[in-house]
Protein backbone atom coordinates (compact mmCIF):
# COMPACT_ATOMS: atom_id res chain seq x y z
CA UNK A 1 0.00 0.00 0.00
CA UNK A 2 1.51 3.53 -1.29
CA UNK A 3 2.22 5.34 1.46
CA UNK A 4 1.16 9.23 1.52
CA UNK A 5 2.66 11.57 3.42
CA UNK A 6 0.58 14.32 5.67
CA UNK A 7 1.62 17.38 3.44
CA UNK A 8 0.51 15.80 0.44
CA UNK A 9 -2.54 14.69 1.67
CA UNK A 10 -3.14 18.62 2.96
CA UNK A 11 -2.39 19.95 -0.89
CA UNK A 12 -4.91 17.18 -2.26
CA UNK A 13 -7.70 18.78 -0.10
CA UNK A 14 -7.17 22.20 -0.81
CA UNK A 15 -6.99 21.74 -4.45
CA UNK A 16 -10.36 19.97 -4.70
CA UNK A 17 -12.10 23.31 -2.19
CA UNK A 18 -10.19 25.59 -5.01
CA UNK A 19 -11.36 23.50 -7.68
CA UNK A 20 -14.85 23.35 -6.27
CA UNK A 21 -15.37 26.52 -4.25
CA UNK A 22 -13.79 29.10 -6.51
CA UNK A 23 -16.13 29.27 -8.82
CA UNK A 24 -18.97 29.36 -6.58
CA UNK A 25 -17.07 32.56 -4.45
CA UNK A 26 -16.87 33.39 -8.11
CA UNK A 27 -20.57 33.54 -8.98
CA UNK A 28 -21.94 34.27 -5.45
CA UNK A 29 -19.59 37.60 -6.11
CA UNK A 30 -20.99 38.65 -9.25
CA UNK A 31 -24.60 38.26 -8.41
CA UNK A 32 -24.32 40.29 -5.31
CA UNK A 33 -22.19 43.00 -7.89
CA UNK A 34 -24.75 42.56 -10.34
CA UNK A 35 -27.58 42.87 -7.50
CA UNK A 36 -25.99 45.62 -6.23
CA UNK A 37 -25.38 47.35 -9.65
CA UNK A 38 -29.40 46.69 -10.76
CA UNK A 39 -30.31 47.85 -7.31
CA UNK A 40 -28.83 51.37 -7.66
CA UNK A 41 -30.10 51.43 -10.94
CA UNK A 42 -33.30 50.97 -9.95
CA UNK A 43 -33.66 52.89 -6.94
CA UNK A 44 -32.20 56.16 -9.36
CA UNK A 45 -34.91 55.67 -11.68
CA UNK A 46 -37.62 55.76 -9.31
CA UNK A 47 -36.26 58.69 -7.33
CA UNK A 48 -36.31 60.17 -10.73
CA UNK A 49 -39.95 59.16 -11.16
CA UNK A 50 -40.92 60.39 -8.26
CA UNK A 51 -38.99 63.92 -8.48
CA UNK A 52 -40.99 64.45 -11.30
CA UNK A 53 -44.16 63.66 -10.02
CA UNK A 54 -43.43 65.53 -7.16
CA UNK A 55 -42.98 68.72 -8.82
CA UNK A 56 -45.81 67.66 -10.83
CA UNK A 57 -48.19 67.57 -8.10
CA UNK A 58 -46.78 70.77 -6.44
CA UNK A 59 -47.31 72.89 -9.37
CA UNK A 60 -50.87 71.47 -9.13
CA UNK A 61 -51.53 73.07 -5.84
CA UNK A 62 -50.20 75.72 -6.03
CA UNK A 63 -51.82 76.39 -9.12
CA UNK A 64 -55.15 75.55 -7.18
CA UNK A 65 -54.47 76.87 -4.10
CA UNK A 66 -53.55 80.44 -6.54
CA UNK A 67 -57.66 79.65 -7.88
CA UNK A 68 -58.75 79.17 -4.17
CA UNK A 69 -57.46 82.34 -3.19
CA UNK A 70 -58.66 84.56 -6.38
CA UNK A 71 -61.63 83.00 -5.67
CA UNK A 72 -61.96 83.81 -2.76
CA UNK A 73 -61.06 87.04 -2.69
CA UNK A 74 -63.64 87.34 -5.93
CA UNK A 75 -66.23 86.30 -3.82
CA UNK A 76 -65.66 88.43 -0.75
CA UNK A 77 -65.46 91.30 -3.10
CA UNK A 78 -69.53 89.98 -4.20
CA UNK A 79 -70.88 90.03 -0.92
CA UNK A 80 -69.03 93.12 -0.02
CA UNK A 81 -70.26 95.26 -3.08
CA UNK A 82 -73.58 93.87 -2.43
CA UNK A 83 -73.72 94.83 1.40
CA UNK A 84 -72.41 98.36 0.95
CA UNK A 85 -75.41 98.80 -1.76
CA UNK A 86 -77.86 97.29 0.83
CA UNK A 87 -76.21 99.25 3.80
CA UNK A 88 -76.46 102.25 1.73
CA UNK A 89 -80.41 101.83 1.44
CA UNK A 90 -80.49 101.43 5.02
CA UNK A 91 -79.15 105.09 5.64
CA UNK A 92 -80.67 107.26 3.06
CA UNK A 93 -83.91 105.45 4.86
CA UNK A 94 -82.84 106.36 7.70
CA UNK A 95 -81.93 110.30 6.73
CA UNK A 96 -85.31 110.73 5.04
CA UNK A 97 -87.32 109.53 8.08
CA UNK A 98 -85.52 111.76 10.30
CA UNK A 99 -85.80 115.13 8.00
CA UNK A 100 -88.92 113.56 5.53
CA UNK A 101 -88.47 116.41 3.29
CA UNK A 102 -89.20 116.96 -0.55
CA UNK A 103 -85.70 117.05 -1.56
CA UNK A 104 -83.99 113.60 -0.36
CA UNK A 105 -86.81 111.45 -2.18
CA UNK A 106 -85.18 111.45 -5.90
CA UNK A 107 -81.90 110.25 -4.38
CA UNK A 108 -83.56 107.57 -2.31
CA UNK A 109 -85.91 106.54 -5.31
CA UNK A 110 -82.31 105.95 -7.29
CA UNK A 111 -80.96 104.28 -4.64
CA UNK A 112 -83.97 101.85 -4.48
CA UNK A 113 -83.43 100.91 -8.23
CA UNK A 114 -80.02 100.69 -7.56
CA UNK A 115 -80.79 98.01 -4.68
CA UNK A 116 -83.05 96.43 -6.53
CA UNK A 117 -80.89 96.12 -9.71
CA UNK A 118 -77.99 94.64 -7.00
CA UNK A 119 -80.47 92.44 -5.57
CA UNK A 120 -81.58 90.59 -8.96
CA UNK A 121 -77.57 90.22 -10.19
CA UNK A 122 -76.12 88.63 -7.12
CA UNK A 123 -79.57 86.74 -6.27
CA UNK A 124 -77.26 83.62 -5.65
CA UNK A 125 -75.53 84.51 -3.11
CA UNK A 126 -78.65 85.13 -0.68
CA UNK A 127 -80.51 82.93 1.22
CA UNK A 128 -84.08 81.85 -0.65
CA UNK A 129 -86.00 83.32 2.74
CA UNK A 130 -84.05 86.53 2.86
CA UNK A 131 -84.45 86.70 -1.12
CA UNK A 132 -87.99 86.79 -0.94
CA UNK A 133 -88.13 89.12 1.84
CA UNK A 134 -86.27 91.97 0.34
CA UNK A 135 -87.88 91.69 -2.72
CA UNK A 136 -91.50 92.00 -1.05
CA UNK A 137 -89.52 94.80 1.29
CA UNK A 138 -88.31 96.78 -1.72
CA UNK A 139 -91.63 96.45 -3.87
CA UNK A 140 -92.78 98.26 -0.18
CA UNK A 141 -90.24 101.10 -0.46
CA UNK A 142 -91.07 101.54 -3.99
CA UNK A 143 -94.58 101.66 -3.73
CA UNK A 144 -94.40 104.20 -1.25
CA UNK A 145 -97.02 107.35 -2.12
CA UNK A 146 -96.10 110.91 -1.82
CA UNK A 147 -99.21 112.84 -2.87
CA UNK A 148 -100.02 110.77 -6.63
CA UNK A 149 -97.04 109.75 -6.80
CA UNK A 150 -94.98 106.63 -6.27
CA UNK A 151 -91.47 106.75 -4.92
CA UNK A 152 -90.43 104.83 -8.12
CA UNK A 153 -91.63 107.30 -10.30
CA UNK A 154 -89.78 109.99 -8.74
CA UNK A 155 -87.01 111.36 -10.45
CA UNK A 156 -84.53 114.58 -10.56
CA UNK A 157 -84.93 116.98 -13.51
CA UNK A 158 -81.95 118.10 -15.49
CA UNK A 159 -81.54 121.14 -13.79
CA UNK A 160 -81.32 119.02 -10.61
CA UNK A 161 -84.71 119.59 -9.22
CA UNK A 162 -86.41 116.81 -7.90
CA UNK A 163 -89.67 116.01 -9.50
CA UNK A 164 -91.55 115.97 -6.78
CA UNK A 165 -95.21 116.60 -6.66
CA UNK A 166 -96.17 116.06 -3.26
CA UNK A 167 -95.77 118.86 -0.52
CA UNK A 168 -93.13 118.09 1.97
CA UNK A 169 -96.57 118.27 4.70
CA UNK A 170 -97.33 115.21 2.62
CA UNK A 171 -93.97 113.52 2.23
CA UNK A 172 -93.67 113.76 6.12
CA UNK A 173 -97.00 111.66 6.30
CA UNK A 174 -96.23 109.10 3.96
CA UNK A 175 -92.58 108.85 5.96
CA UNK A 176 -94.84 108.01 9.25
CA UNK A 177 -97.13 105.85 7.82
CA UNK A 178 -94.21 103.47 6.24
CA UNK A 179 -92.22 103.95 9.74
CA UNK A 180 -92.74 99.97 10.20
CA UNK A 181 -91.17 98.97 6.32
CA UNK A 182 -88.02 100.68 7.16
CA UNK A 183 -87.75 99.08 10.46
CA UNK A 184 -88.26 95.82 8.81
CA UNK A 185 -85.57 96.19 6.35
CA UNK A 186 -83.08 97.44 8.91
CA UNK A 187 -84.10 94.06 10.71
CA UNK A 188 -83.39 91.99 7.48
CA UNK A 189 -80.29 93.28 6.56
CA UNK A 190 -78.97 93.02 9.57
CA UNK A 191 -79.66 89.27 9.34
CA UNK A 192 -78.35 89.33 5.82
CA UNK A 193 -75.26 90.70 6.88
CA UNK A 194 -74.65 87.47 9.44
CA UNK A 195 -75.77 85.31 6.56
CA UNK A 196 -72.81 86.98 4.47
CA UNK A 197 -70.30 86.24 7.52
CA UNK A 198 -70.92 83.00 7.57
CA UNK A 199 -70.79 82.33 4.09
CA UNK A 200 -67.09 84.10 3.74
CA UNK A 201 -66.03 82.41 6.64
CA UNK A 202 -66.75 79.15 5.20
């Protein structure tokens, strides 16, 4: 029986490992590379992606939260225009009851129209109830009698005179009579007004 010495017996083994575990070290190293490699690759592309996207999306709300704010300020403007106008009725009403003279009732007549003309265009933004009440409230104010005539009739002339054919003894007792109307609207508006804060407000 050949005899074999330790040492050779030592290079025998390590040349089968080599021959058998090199070339899996070899392959286990380039799939982790390649892993690796693809990996990187991957992850860059999405960030990518998603960069884009991102900006995508931002531009998108800003560009909305840009319409949020024009509207917004759009509609405040509405409901501001509209209360001045209604405000405004309130004291030119409140002027002629306290002097009731012949002279304030073609500016208050124009003022009406001008309410009424307000009312109609922004219709949408008041409440159905309070709608209907201010129109019944204005066809009131406008139906108002002073002597023959009707406050909607009355007018100023071009010289600036107010065509007025009532005597201010008789605008004074048409004032008193519609004392409660006025009242009413001051009432309504008031209520209006709240309806408009809440509204803005959100």
């Amino acid at each position: 029986m050949p005899q074999i010495n330790f040492q050779y017996y030592i290079e025998l083994v390590r040349t089968f490992i080599y021959s058998i575990g090199g070339p899996v070290f070899i392959v286990i190293g380039l799939s982790s590379f390649i892993g690796n490699h693809l990996s990187k690759g991957r992850l860059e592309s999405l960030q990518s992606k998603y960069e884009v996207e991102l900006e995508k999306t931002k531009s998108q709300l800003e560009q909305a939260r840009s319409q949020f704010f024009r509207y917004s300020e759009k509609q405040f403007d509405l409901y501001n225009d509209l209360w001045l106008v209604l405000n405004r009725t309130r004291d030119l009403a409140d002027s002629l009851w306290e002097d009731a003279i012949r002279a304030m009732l073609p500016g208050f007549s124009e003022q009406i129209r001008q309410t009424r003309r307000a009312v109609t265009d922004n219709m949408l933004l008041i409440e159905e109830s309070h709608y209907d009440d201010l129109d019944r409230l204005l066809k009131e104010f406008e139906q108002f009698k002073f002597g023959k005539q009707k406050l909607i009739d009355i007018k100023t002339s071009n010289t600036g005179n107010p065509l007025v054919d009532a005597t201010d003894q008789e605008v004074k007792a048409a004032i008193l009579k519609n004392k409660k109307v006025r009242e009413r609207y001051t009432k309504l508006i008031m209520k209006i007004g709240r309806s408009f804060r809440k509204q803005i407000k959100g």
